[in-house]
PDB file of N, CA and C in Angstrom:
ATOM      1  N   UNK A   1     -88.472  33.804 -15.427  1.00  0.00           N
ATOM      2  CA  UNK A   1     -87.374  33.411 -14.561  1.00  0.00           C
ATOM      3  C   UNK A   1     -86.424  32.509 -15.347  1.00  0.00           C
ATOM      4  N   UNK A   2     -85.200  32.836 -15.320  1.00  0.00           N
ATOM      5  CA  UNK A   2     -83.906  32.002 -15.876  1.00  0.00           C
ATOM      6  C   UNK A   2     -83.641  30.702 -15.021  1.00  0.00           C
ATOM      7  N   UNK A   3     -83.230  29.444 -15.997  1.00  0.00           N
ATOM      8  CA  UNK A   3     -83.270  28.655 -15.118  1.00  0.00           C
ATOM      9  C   UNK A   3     -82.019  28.497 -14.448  1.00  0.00           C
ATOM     10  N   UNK A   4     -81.421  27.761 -13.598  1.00  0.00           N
ATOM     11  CA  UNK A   4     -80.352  27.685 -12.921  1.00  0.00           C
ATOM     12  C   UNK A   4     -79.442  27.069 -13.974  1.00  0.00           C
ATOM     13  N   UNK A   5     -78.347  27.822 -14.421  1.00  0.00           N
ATOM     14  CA  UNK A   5     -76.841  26.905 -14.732  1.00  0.00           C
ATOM     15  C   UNK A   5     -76.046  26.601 -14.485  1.00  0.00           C
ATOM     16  N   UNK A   6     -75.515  26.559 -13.023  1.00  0.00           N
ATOM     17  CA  UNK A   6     -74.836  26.615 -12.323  1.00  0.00           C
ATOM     18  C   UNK A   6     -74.084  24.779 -12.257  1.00  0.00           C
ATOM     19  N   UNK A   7     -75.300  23.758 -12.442  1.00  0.00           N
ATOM     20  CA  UNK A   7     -74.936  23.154 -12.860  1.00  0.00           C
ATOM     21  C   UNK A   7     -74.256  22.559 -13.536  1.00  0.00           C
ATOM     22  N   UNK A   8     -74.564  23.304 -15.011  1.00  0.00           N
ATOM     23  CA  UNK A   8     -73.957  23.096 -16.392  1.00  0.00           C
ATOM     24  C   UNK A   8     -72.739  23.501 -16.282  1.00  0.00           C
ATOM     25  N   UNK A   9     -72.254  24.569 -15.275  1.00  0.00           N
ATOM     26  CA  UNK A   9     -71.136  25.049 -15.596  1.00  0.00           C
ATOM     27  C   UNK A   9     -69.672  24.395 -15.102  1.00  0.00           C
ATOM     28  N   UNK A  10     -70.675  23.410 -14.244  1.00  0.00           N
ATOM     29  CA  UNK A  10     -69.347  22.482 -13.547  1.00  0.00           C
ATOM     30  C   UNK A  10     -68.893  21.242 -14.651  1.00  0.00           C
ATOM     31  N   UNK A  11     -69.549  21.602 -15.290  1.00  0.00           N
ATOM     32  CA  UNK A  11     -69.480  20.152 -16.293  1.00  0.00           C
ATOM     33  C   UNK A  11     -69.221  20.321 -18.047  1.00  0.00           C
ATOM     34  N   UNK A  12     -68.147  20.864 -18.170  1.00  0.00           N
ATOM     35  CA  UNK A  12     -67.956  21.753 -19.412  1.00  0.00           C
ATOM     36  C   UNK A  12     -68.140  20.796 -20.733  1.00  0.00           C
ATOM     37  N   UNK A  13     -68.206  19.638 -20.417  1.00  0.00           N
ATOM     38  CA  UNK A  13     -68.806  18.758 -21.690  1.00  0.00           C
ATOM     39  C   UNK A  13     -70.163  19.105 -22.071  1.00  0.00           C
ATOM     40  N   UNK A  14     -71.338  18.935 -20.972  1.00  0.00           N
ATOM     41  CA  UNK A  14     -73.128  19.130 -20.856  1.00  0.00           C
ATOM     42  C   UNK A  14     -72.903  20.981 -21.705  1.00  0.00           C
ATOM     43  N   UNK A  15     -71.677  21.628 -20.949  1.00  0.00           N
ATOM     44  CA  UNK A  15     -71.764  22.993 -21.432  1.00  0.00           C
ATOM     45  C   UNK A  15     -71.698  23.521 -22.871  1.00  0.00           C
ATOM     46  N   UNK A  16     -70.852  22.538 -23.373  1.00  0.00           N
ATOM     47  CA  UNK A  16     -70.216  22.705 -25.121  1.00  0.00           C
ATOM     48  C   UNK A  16     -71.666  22.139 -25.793  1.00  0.00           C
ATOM     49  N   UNK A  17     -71.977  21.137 -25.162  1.00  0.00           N
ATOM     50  CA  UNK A  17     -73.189  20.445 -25.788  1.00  0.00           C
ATOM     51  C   UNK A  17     -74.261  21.378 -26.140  1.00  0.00           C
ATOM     52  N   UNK A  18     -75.000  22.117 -25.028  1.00  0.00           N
ATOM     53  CA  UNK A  18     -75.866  22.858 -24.646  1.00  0.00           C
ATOM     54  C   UNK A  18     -75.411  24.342 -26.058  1.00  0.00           C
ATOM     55  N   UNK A  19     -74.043  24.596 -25.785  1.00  0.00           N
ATOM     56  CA  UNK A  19     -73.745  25.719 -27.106  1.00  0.00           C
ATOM     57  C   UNK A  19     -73.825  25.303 -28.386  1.00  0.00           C
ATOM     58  N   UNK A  20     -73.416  24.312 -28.491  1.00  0.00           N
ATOM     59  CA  UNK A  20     -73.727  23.565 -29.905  1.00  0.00           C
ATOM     60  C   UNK A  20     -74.680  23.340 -30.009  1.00  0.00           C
ATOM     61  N   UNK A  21     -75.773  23.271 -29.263  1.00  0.00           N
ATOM     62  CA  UNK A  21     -77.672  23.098 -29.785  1.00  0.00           C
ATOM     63  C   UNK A  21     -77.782  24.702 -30.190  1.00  0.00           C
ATOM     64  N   UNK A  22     -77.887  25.516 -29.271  1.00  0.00           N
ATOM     65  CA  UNK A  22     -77.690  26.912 -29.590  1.00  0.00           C
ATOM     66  C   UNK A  22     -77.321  27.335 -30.686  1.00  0.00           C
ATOM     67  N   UNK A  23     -76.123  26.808 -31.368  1.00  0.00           N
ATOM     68  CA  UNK A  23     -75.380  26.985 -32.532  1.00  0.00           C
ATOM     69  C   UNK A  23     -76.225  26.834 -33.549  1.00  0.00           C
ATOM     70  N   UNK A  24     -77.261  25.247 -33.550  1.00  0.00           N
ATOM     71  CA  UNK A  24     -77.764  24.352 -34.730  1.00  0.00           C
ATOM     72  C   UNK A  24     -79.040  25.050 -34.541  1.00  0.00           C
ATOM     73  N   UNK A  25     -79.708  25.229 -33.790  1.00  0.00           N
ATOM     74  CA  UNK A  25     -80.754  26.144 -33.372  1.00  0.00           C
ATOM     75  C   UNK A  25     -81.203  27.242 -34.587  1.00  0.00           C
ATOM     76  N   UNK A  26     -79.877  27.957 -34.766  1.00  0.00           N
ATOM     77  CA  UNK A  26     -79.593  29.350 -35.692  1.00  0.00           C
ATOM     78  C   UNK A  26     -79.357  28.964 -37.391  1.00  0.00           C
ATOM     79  N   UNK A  27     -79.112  27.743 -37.674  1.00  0.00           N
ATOM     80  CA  UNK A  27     -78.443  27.092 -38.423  1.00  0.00           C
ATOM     81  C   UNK A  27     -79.971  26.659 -39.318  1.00  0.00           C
ATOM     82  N   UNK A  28     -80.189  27.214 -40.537  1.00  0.00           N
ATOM     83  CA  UNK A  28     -81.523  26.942 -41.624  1.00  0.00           C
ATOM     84  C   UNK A  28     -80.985  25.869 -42.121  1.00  0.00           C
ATOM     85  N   UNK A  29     -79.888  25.227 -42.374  1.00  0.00           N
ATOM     86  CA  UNK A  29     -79.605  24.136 -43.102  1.00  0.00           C
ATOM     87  C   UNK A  29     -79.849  22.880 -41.986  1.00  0.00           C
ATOM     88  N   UNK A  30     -80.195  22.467 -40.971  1.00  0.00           N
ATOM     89  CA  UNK A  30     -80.783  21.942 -40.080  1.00  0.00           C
ATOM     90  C   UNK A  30     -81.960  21.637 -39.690  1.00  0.00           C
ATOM     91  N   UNK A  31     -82.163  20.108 -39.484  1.00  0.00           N
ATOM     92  CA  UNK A  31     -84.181  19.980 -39.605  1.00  0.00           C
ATOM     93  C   UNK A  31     -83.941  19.095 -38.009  1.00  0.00           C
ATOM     94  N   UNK A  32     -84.569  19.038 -37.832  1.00  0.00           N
ATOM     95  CA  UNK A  32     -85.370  18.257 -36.607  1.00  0.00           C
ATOM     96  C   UNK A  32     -84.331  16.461 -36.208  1.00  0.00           C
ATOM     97  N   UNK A  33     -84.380  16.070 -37.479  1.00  0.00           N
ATOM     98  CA  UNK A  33     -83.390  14.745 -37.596  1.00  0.00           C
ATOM     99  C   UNK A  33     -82.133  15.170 -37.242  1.00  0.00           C
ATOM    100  N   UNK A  34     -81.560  15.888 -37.893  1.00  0.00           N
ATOM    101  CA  UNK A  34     -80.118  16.265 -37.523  1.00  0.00           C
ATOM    102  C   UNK A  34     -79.954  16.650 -35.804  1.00  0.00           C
ATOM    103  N   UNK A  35     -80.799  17.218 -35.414  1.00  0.00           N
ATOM    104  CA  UNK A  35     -80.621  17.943 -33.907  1.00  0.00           C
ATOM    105  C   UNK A  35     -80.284  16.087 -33.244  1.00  0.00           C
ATOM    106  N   UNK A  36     -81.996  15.488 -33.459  1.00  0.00           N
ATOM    107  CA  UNK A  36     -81.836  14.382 -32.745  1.00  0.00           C
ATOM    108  C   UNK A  36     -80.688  13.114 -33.048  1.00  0.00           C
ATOM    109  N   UNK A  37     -79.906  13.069 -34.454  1.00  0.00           N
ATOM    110  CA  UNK A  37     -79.104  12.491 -34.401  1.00  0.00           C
ATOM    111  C   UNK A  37     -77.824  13.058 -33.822  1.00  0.00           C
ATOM    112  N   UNK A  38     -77.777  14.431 -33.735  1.00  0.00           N
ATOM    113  CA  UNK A  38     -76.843  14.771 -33.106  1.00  0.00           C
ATOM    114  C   UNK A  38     -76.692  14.507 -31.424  1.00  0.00           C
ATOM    115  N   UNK A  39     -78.163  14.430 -31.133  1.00  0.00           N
ATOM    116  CA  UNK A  39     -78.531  14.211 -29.489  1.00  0.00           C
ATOM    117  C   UNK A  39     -77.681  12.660 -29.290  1.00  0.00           C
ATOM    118  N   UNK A  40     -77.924  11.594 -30.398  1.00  0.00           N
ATOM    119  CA  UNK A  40     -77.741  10.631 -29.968  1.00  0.00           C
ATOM    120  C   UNK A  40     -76.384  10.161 -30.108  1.00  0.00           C
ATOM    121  N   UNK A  41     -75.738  10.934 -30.863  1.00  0.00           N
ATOM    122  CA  UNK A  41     -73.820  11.223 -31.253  1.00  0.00           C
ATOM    123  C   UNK A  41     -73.406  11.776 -29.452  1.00  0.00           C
ATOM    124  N   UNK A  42     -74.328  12.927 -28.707  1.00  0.00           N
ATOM    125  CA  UNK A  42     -73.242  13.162 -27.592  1.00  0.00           C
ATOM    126  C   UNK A  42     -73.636  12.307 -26.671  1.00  0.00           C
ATOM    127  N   UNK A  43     -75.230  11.408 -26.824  1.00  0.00           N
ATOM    128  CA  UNK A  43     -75.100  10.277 -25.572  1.00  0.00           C
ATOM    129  C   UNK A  43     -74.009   9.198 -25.924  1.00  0.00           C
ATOM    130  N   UNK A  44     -73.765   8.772 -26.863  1.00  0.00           N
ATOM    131  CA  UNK A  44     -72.672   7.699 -27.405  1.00  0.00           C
ATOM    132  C   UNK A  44     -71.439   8.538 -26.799  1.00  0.00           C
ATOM    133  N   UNK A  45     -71.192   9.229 -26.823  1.00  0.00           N
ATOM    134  CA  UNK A  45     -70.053  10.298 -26.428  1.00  0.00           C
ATOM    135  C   UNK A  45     -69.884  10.305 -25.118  1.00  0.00           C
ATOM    136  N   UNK A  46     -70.748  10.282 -24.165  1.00  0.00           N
ATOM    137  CA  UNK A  46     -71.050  10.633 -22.871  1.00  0.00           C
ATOM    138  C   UNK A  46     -70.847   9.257 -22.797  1.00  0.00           C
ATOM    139  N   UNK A  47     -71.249   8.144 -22.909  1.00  0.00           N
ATOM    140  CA  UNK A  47     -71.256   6.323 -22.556  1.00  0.00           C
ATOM    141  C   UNK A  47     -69.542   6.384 -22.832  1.00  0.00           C
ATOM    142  N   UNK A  48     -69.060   6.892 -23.846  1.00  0.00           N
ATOM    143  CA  UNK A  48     -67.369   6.489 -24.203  1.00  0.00           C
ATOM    144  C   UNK A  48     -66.504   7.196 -23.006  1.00  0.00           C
ATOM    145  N   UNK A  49     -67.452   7.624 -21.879  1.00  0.00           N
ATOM    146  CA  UNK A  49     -66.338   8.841 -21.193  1.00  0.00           C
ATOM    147  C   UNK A  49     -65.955  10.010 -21.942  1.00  0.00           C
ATOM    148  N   UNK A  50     -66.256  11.192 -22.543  1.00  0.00           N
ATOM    149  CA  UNK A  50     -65.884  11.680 -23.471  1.00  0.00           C
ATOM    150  C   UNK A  50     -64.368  12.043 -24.408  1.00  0.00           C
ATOM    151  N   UNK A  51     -64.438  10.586 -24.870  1.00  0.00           N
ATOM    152  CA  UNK A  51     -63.322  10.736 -25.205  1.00  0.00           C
ATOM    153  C   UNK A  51     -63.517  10.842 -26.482  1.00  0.00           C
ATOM    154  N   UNK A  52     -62.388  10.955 -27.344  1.00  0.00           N
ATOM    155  CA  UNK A  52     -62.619  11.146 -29.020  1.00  0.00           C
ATOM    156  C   UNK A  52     -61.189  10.666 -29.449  1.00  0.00           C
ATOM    157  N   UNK A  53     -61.321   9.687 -30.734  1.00  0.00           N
ATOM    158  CA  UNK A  53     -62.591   9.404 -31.323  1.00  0.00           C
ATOM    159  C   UNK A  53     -63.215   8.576 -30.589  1.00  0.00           C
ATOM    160  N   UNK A  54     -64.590   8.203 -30.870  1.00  0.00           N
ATOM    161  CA  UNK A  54     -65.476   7.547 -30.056  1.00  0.00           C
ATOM    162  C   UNK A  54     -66.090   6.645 -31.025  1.00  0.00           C
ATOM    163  N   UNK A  55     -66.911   5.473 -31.205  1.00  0.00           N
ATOM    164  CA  UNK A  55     -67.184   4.417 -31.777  1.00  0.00           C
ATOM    165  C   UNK A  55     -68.545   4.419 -31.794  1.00  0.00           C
ATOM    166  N   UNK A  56     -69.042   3.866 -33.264  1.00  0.00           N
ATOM    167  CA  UNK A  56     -70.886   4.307 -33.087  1.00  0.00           C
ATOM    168  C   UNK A  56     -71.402   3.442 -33.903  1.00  0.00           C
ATOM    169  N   UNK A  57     -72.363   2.809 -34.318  1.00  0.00           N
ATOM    170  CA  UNK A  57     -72.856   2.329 -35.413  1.00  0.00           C
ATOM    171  C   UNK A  57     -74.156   2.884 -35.804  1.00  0.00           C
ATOM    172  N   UNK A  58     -74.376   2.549 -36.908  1.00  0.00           N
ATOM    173  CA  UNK A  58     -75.388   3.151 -37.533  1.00  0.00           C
ATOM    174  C   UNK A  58     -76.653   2.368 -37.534  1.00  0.00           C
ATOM    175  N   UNK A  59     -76.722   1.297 -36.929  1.00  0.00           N
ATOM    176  CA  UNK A  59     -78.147   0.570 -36.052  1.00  0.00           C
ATOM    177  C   UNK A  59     -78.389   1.092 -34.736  1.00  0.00           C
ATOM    178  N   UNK A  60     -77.147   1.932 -33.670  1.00  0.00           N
ATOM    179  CA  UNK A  60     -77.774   1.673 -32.575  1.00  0.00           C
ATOM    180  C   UNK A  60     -78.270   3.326 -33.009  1.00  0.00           C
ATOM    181  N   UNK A  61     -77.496   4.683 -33.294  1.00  0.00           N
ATOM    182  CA  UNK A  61     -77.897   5.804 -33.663  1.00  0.00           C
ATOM    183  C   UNK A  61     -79.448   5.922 -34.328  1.00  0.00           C
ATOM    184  N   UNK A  62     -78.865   5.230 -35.574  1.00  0.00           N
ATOM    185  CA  UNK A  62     -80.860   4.989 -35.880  1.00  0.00           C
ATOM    186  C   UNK A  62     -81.762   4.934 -34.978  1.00  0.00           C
ATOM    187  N   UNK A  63     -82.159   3.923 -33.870  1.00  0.00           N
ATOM    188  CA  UNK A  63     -82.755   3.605 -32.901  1.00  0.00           C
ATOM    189  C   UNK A  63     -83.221   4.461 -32.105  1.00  0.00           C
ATOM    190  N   UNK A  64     -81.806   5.224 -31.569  1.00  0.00           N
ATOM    191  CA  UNK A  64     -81.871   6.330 -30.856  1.00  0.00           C
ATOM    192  C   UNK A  64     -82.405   7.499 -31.172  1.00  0.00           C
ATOM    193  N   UNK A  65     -82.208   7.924 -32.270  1.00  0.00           N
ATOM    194  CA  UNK A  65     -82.884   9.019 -32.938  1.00  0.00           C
ATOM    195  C   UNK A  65     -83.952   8.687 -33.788  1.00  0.00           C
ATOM    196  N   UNK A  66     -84.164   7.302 -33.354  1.00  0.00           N
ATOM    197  CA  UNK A  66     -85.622   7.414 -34.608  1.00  0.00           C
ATOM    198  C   UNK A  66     -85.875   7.692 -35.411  1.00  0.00           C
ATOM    199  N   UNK A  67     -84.550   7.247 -36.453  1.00  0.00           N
ATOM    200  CA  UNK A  67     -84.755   7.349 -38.069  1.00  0.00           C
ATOM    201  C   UNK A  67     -84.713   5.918 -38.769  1.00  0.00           C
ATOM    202  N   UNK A  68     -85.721   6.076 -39.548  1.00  0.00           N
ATOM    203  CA  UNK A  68     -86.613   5.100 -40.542  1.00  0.00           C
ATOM    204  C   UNK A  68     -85.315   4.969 -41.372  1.00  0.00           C
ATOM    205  N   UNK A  69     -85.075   5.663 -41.982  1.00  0.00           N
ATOM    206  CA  UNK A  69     -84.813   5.340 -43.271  1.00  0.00           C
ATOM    207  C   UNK A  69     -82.874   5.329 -43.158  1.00  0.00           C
ATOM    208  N   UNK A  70     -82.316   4.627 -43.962  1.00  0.00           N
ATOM    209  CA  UNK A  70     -80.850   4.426 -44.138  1.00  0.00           C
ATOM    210  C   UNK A  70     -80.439   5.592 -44.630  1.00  0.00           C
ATOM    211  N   UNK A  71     -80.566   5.913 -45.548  1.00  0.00           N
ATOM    212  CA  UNK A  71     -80.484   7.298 -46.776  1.00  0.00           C
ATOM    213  C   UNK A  71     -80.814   8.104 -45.632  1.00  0.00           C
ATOM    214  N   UNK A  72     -81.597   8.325 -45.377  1.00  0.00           N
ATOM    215  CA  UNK A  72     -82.045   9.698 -44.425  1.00  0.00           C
ATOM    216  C   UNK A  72     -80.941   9.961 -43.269  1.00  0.00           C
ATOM    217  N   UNK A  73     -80.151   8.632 -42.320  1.00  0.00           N
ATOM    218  CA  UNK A  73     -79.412   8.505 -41.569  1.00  0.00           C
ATOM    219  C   UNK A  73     -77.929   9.172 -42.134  1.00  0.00           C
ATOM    220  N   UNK A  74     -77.721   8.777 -43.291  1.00  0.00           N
ATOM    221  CA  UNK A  74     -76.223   8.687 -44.027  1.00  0.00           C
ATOM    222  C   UNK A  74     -76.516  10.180 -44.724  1.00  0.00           C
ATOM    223  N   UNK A  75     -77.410  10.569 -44.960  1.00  0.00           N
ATOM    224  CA  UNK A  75     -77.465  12.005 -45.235  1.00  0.00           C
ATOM    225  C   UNK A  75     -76.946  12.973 -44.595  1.00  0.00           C
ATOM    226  N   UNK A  76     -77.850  12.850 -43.117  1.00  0.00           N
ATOM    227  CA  UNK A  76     -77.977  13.955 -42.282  1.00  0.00           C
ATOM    228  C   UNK A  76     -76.812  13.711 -41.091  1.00  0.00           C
ATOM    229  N   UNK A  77     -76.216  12.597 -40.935  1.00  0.00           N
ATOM    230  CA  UNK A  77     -74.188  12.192 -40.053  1.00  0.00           C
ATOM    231  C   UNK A  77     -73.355  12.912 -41.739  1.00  0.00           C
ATOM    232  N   UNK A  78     -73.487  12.920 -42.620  1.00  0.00           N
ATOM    233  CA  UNK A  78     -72.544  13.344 -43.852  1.00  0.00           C
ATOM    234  C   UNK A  78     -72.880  14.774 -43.616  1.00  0.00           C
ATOM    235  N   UNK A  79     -74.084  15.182 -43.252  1.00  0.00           N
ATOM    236  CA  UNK A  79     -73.943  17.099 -43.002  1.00  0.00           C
ATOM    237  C   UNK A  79     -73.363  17.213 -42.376  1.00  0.00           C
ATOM    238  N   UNK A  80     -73.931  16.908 -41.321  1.00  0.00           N
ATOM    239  CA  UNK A  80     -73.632  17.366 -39.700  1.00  0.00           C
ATOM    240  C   UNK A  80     -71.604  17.366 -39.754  1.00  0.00           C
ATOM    241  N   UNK A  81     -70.839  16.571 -40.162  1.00  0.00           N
ATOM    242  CA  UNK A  81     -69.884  16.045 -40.809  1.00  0.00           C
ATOM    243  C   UNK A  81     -69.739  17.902 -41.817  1.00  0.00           C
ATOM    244  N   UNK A  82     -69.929  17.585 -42.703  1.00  0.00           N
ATOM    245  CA  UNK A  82     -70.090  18.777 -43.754  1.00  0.00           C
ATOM    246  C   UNK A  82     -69.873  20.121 -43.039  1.00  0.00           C
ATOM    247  N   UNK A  83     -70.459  20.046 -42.046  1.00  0.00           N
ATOM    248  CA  UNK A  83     -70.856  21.593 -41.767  1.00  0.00           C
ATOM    249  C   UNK A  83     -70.290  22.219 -40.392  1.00  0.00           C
ATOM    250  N   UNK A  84     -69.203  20.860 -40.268  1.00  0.00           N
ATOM    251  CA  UNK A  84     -68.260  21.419 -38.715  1.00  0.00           C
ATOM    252  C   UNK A  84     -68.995  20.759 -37.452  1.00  0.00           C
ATOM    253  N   UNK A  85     -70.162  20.287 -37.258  1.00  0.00           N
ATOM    254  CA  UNK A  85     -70.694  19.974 -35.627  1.00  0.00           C
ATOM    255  C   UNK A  85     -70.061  18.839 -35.114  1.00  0.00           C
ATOM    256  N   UNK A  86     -69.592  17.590 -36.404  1.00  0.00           N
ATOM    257  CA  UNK A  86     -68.560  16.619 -36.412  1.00  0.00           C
ATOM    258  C   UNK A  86     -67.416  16.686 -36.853  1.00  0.00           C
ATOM    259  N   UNK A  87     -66.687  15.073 -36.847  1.00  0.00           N
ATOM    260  CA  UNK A  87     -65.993  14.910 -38.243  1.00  0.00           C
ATOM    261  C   UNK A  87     -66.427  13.253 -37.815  1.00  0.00           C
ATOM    262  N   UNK A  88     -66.234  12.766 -39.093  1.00  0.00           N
ATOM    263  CA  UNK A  88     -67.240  11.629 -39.444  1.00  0.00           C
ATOM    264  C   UNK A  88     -66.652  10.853 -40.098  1.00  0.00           C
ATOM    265  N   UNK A  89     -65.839   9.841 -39.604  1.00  0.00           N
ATOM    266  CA  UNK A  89     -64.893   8.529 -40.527  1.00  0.00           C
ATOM    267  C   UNK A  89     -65.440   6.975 -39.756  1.00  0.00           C
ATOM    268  N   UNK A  90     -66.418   7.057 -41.793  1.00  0.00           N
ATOM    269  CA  UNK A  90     -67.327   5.773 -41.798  1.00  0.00           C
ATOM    270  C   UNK A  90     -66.201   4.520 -41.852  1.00  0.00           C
ATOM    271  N   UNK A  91     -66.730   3.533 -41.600  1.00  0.00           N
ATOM    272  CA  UNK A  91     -66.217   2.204 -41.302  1.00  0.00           C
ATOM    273  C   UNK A  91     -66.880   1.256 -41.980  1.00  0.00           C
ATOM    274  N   UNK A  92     -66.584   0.944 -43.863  1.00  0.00           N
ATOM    275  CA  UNK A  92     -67.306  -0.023 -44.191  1.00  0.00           C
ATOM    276  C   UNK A  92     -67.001  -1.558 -43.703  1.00  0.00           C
ATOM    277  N   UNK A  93     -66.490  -1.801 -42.503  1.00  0.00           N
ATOM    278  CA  UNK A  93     -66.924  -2.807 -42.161  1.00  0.00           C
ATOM    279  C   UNK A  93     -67.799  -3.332 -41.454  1.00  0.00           C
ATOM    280  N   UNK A  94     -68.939  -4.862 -41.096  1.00  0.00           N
ATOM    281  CA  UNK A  94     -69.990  -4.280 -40.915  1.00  0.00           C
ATOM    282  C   UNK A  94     -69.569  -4.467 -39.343  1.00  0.00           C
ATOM    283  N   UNK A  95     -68.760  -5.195 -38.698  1.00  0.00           N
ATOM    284  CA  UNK A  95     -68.877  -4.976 -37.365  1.00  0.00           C
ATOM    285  C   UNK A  95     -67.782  -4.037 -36.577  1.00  0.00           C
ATOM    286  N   UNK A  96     -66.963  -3.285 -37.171  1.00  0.00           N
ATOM    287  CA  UNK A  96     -66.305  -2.526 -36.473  1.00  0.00           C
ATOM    288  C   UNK A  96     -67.318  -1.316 -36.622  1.00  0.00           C
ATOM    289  N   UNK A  97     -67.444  -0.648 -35.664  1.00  0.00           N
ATOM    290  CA  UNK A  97     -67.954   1.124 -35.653  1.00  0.00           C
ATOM    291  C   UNK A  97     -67.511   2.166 -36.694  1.00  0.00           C
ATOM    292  N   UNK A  98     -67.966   3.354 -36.665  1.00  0.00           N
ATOM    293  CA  UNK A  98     -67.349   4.401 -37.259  1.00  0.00           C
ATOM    294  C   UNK A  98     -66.800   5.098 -36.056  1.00  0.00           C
ATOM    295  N   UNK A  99     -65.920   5.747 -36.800  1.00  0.00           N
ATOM    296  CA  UNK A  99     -65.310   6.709 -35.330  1.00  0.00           C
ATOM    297  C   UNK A  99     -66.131   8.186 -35.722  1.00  0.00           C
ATOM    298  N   UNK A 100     -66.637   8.961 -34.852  1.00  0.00           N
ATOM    299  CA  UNK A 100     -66.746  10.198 -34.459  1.00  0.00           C
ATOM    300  C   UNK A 100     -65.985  11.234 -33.927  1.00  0.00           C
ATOM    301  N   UNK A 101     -65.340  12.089 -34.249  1.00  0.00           N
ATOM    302  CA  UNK A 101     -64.953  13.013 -33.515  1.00  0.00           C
ATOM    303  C   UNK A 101     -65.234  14.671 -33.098  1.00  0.00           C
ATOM    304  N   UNK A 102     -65.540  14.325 -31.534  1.00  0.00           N
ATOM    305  CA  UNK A 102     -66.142  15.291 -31.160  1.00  0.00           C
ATOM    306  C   UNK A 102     -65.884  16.860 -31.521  1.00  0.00           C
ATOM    307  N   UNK A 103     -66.018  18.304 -31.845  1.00  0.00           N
ATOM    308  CA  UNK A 103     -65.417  19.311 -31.812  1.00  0.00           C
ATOM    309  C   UNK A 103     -65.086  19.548 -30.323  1.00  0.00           C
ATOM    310  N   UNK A 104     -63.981  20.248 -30.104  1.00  0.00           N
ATOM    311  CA  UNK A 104     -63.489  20.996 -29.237  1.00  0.00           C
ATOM    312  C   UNK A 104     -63.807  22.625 -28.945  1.00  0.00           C
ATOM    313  N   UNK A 105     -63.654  23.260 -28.078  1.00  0.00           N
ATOM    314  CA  UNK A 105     -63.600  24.709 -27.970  1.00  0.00           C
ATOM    315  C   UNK A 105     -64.971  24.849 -27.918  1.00  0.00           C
ATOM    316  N   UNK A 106     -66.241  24.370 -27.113  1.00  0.00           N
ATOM    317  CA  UNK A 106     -67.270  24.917 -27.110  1.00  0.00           C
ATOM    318  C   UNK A 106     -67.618  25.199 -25.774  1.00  0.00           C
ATOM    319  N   UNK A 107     -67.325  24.809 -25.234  1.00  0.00           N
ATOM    320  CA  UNK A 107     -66.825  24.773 -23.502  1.00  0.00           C
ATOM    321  C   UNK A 107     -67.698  26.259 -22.961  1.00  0.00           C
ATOM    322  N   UNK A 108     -67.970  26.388 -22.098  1.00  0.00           N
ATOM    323  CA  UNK A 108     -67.896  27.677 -21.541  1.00  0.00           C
ATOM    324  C   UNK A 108     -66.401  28.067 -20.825  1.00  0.00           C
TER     325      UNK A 108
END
């Protein structure tokens, strides 16, 4: 049995989201970290109202996605970045954010 989407469909942000897992899903250059840092890029997204660009740091993302390591963090936001699911303008300062910006056109 299929589950109900009827939901999803009223809400074309949850909808783009849901296609873009789909997308990364298919995607071999993608491990397990990337999905969940990406999970924690559209809750930051979803808290901003979805607006773009949106503001993030790289302590609270860590947290959220439960990555150990710095290198491992700055790796896998520089793919994700790399490979179209973002775009990704770091902020070496340490208390302003980086901005994120969301893709468009995934919508149903």
């Amino acid at each position: 049995m299929k589950p109900d989407l009827s939901i999803i469909a009223g809400i074309p942000e949850l909808a783009g989201y849901g296609n873009l897992l789909r997308q990364m899903s298919k995607d071999d250059r993608l491990n397990a970290t990337h999905v969940s840092l990406f999970t924690g890029l559209f809750v930051h997204w979803q808290r901003s109202k979805f607006t773009s660009p949106f503001a993030v740091t790289r302590k609270a993302l860590m947290a959220f996605s439960r990555i150990a390591s710095i290198a491992t963090y700055h790796k896998c936001i520089k793919q994700l970045d790399e490979f179209g699911y973002i775009r990704y303008q770091p902020s070496y300062h340490p208390k302003n954010g980086s901005l994120v910006y969301w893709p468009t056109g995934w919508e149903i």
